[in-house]
PDB file of N, CA and C in Angstrom:
ATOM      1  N   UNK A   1     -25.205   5.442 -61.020  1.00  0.00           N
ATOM      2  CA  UNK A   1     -24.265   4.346 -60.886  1.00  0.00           C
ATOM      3  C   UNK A   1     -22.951   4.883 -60.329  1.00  0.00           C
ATOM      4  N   UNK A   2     -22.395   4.235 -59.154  1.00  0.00           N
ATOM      5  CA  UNK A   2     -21.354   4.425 -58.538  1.00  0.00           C
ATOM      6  C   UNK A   2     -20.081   4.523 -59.620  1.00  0.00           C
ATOM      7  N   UNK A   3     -18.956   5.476 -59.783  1.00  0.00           N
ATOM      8  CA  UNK A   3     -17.749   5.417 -60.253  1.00  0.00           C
ATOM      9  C   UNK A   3     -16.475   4.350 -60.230  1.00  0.00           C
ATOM     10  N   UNK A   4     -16.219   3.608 -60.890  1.00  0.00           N
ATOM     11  CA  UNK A   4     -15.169   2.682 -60.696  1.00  0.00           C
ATOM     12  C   UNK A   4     -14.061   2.774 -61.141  1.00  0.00           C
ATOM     13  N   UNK A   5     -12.868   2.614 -60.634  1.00  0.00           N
ATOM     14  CA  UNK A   5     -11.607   3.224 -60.864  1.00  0.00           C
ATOM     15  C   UNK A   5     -10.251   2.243 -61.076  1.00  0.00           C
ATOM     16  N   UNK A   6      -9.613   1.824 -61.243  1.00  0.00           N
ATOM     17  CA  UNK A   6      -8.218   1.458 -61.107  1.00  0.00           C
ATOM     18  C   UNK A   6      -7.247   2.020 -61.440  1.00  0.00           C
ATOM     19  N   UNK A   7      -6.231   2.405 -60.610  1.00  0.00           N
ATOM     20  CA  UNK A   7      -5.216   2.900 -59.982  1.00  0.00           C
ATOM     21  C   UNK A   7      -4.140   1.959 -60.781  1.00  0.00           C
ATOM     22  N   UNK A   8      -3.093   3.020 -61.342  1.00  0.00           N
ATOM     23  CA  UNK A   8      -1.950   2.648 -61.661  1.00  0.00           C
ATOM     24  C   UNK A   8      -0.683   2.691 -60.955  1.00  0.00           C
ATOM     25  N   UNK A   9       0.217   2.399 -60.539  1.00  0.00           N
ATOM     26  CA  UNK A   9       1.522   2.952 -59.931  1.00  0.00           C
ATOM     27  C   UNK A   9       2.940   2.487 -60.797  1.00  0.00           C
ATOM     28  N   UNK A  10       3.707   3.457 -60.237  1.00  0.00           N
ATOM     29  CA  UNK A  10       4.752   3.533 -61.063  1.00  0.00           C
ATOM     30  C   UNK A  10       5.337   2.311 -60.639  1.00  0.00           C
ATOM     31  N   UNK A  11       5.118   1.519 -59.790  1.00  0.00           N
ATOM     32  CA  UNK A  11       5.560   0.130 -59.162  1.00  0.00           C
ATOM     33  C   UNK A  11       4.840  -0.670 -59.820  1.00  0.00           C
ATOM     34  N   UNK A  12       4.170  -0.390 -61.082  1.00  0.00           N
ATOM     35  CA  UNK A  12       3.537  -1.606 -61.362  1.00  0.00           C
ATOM     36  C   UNK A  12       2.055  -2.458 -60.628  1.00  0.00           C
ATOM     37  N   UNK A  13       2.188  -1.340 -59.479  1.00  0.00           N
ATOM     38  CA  UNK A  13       0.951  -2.221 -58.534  1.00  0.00           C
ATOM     39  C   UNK A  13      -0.030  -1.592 -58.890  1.00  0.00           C
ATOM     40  N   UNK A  14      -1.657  -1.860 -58.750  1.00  0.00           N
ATOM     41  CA  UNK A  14      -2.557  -1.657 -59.431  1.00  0.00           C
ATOM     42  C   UNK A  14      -3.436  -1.897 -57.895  1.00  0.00           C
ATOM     43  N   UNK A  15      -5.101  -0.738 -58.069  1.00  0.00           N
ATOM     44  CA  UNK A  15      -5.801  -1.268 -57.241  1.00  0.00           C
ATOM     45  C   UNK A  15      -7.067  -0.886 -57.628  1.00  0.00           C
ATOM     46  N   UNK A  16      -8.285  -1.537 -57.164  1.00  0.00           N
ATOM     47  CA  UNK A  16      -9.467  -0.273 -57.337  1.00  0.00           C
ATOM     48  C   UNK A  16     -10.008   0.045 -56.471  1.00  0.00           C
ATOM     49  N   UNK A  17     -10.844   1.606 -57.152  1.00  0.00           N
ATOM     50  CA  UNK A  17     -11.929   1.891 -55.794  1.00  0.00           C
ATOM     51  C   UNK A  17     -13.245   2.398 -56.275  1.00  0.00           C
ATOM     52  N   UNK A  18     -14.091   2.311 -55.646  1.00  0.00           N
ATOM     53  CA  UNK A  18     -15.349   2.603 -55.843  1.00  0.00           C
ATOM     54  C   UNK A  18     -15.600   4.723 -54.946  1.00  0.00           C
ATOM     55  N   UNK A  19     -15.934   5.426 -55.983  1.00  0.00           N
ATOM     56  CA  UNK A  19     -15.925   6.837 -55.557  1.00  0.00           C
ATOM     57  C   UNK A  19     -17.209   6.677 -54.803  1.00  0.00           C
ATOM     58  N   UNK A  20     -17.618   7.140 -53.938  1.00  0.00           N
ATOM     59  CA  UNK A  20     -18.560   7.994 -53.338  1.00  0.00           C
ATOM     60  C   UNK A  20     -18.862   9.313 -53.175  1.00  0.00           C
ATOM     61  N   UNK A  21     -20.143   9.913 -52.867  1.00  0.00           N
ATOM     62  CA  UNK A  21     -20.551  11.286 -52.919  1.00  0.00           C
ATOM     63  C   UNK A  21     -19.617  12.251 -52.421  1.00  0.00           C
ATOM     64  N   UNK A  22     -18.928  12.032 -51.175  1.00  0.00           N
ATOM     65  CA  UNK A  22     -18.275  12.554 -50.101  1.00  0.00           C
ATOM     66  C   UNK A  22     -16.976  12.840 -50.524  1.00  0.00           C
ATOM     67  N   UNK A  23     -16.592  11.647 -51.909  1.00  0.00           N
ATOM     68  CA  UNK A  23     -15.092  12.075 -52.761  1.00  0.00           C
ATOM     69  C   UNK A  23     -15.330  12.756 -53.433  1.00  0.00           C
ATOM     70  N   UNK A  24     -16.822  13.098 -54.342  1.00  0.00           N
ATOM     71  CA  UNK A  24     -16.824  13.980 -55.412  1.00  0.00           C
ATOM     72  C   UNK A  24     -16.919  15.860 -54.295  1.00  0.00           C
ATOM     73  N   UNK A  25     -17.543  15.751 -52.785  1.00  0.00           N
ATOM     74  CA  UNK A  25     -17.861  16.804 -52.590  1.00  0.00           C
ATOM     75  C   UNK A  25     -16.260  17.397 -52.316  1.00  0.00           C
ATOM     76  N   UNK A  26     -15.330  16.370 -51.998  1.00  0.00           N
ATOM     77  CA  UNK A  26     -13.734  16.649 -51.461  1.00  0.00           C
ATOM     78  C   UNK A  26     -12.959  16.928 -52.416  1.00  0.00           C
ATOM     79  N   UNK A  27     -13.468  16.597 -53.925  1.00  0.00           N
ATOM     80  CA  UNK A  27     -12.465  16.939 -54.690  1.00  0.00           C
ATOM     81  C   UNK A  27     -13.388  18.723 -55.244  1.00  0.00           C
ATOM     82  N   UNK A  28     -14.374  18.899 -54.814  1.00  0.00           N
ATOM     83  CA  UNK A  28     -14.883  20.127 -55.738  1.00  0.00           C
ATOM     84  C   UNK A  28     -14.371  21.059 -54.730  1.00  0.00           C
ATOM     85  N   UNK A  29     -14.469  20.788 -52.965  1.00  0.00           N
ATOM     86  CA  UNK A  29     -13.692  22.164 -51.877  1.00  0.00           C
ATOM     87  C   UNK A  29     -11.766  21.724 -52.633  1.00  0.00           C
ATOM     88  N   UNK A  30     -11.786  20.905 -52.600  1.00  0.00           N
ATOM     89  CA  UNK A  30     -10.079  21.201 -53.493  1.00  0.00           C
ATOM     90  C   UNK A  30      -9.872  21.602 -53.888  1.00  0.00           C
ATOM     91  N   UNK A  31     -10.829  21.582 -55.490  1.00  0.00           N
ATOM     92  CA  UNK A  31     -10.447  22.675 -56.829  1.00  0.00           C
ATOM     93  C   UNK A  31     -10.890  24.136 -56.171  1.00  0.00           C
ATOM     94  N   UNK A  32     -11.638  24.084 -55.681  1.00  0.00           N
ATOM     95  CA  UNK A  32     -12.476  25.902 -55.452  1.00  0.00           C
ATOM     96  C   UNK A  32     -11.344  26.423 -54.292  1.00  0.00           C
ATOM     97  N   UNK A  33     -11.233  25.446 -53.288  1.00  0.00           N
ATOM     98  CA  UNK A  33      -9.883  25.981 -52.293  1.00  0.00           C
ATOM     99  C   UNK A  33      -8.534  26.583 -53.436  1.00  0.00           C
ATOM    100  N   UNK A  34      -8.049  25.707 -54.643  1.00  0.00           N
ATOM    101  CA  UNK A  34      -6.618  25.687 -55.135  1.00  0.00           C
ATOM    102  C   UNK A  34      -6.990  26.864 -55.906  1.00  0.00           C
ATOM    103  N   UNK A  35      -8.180  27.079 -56.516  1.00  0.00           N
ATOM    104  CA  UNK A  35      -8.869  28.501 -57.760  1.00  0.00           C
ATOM    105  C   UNK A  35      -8.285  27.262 -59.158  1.00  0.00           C
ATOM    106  N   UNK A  36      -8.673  25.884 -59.248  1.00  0.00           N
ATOM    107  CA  UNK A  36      -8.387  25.458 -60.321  1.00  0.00           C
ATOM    108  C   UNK A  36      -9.883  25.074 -61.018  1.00  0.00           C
ATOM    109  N   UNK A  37     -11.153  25.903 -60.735  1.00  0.00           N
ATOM    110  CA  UNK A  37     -12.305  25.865 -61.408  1.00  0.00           C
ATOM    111  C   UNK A  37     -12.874  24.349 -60.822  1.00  0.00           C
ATOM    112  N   UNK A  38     -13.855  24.110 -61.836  1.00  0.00           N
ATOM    113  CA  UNK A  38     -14.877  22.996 -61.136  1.00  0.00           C
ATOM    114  C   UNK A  38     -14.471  21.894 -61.740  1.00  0.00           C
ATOM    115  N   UNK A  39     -15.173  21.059 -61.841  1.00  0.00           N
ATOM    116  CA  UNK A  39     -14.772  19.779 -61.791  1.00  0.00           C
ATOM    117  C   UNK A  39     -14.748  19.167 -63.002  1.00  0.00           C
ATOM    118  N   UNK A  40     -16.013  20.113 -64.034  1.00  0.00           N
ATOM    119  CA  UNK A  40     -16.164  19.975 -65.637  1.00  0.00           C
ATOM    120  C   UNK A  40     -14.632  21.018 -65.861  1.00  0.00           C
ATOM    121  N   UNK A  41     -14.424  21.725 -65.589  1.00  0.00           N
ATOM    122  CA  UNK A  41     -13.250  22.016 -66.223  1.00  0.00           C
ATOM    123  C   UNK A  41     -11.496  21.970 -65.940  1.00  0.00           C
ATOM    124  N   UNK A  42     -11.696  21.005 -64.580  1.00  0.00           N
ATOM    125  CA  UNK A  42     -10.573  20.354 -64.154  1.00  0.00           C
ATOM    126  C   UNK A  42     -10.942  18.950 -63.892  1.00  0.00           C
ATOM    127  N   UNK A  43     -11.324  17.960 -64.671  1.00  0.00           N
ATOM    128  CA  UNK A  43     -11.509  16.767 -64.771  1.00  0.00           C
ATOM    129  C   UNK A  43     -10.858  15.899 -64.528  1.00  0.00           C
ATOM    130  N   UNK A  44      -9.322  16.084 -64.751  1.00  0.00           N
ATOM    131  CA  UNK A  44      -8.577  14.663 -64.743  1.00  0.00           C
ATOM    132  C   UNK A  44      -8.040  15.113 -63.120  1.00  0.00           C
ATOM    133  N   UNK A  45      -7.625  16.406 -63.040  1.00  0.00           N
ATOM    134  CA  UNK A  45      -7.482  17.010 -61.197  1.00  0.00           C
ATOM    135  C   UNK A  45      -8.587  16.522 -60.275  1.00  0.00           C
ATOM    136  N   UNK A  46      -9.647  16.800 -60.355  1.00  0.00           N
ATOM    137  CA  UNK A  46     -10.886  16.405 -60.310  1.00  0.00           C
ATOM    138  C   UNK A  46     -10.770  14.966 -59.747  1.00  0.00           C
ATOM    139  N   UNK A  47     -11.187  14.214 -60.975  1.00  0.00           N
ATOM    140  CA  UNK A  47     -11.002  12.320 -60.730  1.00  0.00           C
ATOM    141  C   UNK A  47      -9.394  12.295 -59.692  1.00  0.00           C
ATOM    142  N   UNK A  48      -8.728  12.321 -60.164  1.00  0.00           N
ATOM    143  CA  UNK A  48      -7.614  12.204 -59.653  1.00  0.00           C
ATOM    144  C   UNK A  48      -7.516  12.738 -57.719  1.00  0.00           C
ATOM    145  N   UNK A  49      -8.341  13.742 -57.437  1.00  0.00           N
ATOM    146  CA  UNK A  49      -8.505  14.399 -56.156  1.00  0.00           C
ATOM    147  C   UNK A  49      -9.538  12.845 -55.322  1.00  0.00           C
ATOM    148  N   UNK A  50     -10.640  12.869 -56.217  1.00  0.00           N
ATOM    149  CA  UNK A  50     -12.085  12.020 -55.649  1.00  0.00           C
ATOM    150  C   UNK A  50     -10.888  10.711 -55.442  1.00  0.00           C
ATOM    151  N   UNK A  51      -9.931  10.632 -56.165  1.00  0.00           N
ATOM    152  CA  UNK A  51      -9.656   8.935 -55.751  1.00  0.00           C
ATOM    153  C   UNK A  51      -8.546   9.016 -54.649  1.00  0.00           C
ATOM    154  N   UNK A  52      -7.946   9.914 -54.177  1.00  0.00           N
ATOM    155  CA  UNK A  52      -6.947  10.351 -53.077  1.00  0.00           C
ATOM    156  C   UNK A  52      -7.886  10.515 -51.671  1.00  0.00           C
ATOM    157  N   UNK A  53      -9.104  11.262 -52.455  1.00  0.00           N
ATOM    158  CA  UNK A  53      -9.643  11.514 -50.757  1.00  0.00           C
ATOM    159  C   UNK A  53     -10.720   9.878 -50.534  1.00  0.00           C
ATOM    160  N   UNK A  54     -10.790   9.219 -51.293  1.00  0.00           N
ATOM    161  CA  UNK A  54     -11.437   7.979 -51.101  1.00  0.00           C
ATOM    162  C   UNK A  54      -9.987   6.809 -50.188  1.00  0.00           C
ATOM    163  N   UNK A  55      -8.656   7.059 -51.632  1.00  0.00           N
ATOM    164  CA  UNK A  55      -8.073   6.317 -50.309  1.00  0.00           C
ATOM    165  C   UNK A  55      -7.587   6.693 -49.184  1.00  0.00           C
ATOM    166  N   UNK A  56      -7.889   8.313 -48.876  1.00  0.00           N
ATOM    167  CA  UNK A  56      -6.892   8.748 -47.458  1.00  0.00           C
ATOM    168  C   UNK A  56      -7.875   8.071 -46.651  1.00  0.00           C
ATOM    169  N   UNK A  57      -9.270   8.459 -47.189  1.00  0.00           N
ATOM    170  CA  UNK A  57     -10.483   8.252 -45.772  1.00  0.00           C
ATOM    171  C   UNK A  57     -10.237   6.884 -45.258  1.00  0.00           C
ATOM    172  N   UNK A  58      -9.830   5.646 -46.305  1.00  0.00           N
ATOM    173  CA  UNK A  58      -9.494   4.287 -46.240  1.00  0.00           C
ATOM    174  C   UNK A  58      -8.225   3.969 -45.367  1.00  0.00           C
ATOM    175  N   UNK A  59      -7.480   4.990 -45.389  1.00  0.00           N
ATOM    176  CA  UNK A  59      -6.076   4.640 -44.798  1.00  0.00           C
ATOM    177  C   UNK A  59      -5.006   4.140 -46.024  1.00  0.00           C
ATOM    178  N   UNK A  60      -5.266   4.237 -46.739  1.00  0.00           N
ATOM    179  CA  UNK A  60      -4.458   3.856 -48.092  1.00  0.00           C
ATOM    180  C   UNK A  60      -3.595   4.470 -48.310  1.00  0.00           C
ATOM    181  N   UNK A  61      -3.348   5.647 -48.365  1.00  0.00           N
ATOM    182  CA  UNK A  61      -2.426   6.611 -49.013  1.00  0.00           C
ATOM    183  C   UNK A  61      -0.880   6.849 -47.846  1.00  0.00           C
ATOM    184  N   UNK A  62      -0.775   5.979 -47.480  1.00  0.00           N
ATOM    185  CA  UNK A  62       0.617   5.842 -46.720  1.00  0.00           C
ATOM    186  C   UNK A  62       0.932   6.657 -45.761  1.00  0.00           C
ATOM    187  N   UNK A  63       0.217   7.684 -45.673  1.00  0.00           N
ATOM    188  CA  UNK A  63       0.485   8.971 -44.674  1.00  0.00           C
ATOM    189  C   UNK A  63       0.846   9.922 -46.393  1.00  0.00           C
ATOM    190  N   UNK A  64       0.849   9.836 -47.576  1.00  0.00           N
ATOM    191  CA  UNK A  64       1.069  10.613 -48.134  1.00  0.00           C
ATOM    192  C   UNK A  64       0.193  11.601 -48.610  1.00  0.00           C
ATOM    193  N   UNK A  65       0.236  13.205 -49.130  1.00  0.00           N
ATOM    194  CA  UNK A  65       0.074  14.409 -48.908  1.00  0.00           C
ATOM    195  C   UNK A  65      -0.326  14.288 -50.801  1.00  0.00           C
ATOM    196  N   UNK A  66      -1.966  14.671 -51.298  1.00  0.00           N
ATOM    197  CA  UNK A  66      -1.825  14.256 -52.395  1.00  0.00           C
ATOM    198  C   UNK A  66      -0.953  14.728 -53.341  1.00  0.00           C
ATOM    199  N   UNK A  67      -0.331  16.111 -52.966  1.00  0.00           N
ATOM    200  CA  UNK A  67       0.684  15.858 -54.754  1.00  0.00           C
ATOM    201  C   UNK A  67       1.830  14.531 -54.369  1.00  0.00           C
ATOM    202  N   UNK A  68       2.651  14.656 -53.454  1.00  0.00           N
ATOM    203  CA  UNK A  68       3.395  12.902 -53.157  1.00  0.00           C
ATOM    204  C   UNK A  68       2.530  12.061 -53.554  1.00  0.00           C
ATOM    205  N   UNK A  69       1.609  11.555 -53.685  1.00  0.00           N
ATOM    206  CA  UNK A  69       0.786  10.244 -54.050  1.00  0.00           C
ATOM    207  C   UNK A  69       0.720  10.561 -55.101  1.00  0.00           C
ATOM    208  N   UNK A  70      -0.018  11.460 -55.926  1.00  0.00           N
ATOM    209  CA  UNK A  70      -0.087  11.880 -57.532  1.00  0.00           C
ATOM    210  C   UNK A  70       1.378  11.414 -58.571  1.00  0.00           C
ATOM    211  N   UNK A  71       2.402  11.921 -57.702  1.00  0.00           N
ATOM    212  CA  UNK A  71       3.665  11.447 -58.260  1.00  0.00           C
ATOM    213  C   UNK A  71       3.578  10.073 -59.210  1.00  0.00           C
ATOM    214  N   UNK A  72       3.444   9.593 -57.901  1.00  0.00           N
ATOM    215  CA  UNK A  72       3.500   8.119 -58.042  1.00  0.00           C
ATOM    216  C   UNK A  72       2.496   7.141 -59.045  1.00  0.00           C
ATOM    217  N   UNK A  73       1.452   7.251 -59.431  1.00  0.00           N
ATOM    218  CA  UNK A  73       0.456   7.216 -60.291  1.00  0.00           C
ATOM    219  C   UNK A  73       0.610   7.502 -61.762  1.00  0.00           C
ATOM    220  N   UNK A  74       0.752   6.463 -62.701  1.00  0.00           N
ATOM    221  CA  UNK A  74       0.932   6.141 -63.743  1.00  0.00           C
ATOM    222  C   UNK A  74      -0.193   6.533 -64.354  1.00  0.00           C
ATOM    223  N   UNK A  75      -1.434   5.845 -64.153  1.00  0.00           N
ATOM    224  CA  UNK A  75      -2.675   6.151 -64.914  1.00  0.00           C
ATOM    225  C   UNK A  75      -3.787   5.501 -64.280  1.00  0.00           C
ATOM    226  N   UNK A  76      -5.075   6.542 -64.394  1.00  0.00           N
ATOM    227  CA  UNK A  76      -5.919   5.896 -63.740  1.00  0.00           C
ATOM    228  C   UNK A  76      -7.299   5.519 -64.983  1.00  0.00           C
ATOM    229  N   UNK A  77      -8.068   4.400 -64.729  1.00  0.00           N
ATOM    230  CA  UNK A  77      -8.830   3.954 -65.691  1.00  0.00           C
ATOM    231  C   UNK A  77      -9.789   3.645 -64.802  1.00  0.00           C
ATOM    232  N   UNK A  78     -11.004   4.079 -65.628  1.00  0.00           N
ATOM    233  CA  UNK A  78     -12.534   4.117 -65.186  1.00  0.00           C
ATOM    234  C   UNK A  78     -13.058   2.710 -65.521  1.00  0.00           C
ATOM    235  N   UNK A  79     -13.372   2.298 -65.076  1.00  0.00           N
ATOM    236  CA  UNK A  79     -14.013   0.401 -64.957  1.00  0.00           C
ATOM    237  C   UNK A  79     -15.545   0.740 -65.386  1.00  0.00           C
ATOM    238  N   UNK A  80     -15.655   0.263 -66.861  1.00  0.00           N
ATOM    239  CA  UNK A  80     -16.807   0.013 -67.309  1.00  0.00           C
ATOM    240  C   UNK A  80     -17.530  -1.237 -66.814  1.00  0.00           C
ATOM    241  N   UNK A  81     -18.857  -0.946 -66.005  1.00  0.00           N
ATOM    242  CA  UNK A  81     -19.153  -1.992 -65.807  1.00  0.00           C
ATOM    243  C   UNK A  81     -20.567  -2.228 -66.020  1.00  0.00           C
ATOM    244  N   UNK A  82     -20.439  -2.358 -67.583  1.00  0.00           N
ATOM    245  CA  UNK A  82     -21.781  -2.067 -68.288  1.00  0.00           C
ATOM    246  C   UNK A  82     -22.316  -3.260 -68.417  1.00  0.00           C
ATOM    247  N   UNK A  83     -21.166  -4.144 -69.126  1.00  0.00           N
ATOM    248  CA  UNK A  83     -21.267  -5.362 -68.946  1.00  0.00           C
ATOM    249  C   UNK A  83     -21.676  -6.302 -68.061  1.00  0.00           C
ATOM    250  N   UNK A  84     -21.416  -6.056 -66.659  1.00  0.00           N
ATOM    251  CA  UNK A  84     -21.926  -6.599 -65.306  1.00  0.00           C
ATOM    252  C   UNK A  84     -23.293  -6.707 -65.172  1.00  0.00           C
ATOM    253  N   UNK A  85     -23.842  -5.429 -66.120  1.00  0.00           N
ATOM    254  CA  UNK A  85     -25.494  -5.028 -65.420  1.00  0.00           C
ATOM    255  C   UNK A  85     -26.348  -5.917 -66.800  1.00  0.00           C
ATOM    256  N   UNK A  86     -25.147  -5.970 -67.642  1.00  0.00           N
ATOM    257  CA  UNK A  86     -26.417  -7.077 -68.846  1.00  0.00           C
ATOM    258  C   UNK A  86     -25.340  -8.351 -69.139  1.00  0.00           C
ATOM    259  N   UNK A  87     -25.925  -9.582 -68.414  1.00  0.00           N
ATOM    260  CA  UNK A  87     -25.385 -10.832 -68.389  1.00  0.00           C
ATOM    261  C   UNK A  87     -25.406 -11.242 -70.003  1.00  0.00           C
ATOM    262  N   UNK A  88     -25.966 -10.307 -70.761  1.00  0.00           N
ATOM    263  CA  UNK A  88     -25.883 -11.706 -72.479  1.00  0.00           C
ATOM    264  C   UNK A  88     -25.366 -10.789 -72.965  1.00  0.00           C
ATOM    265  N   UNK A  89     -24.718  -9.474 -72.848  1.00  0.00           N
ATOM    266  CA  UNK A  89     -23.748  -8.233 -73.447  1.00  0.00           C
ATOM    267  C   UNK A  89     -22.663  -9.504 -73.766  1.00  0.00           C
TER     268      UNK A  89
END
């Protein structure tokens, strides 16, 4: 099951995104490029990387450079969507 996300900002604005394979392979050359280990042991770097390189690929990220975008980011929350897949949950 695909990863679901919403994005916090310090503006109050909110968005989501759906991760793909190609964010999890961009955030693991990140950590191994920075020497901040893998992805089980930099997790929230990790998530936090997969959802930067999902919105750069999108055009989302303003022209910004991810620690500038990280700044800005209040909190990010994983969208259970367990519920979706059983209609009488």
């Amino acid at each position: 099951m695909a990863q679901k996300f919403e994005i916090e900002y310090i503006d109050n604005t909110t968005e989501e995104i759906t991760i793909t394979i190609f964010d999890s392979v961009q955030a693991e050359k990140y950590l191994r490029a920075h020497g901040l280990g893998t992805i089980q042991e930099s997790s929230v770097q990790a998530s936090a990387f997969m959802i930067y390189s999902n919105l750069r690929r999108n055009n989302r990220t303003a022209g910004k450079d991810f620690e500038t975008w990280l700044q800005n980011v209040t909190n990010i929350n994983l969208i259970n969507d367990d519920d979706a897949d059983n209609p009488l949950a």
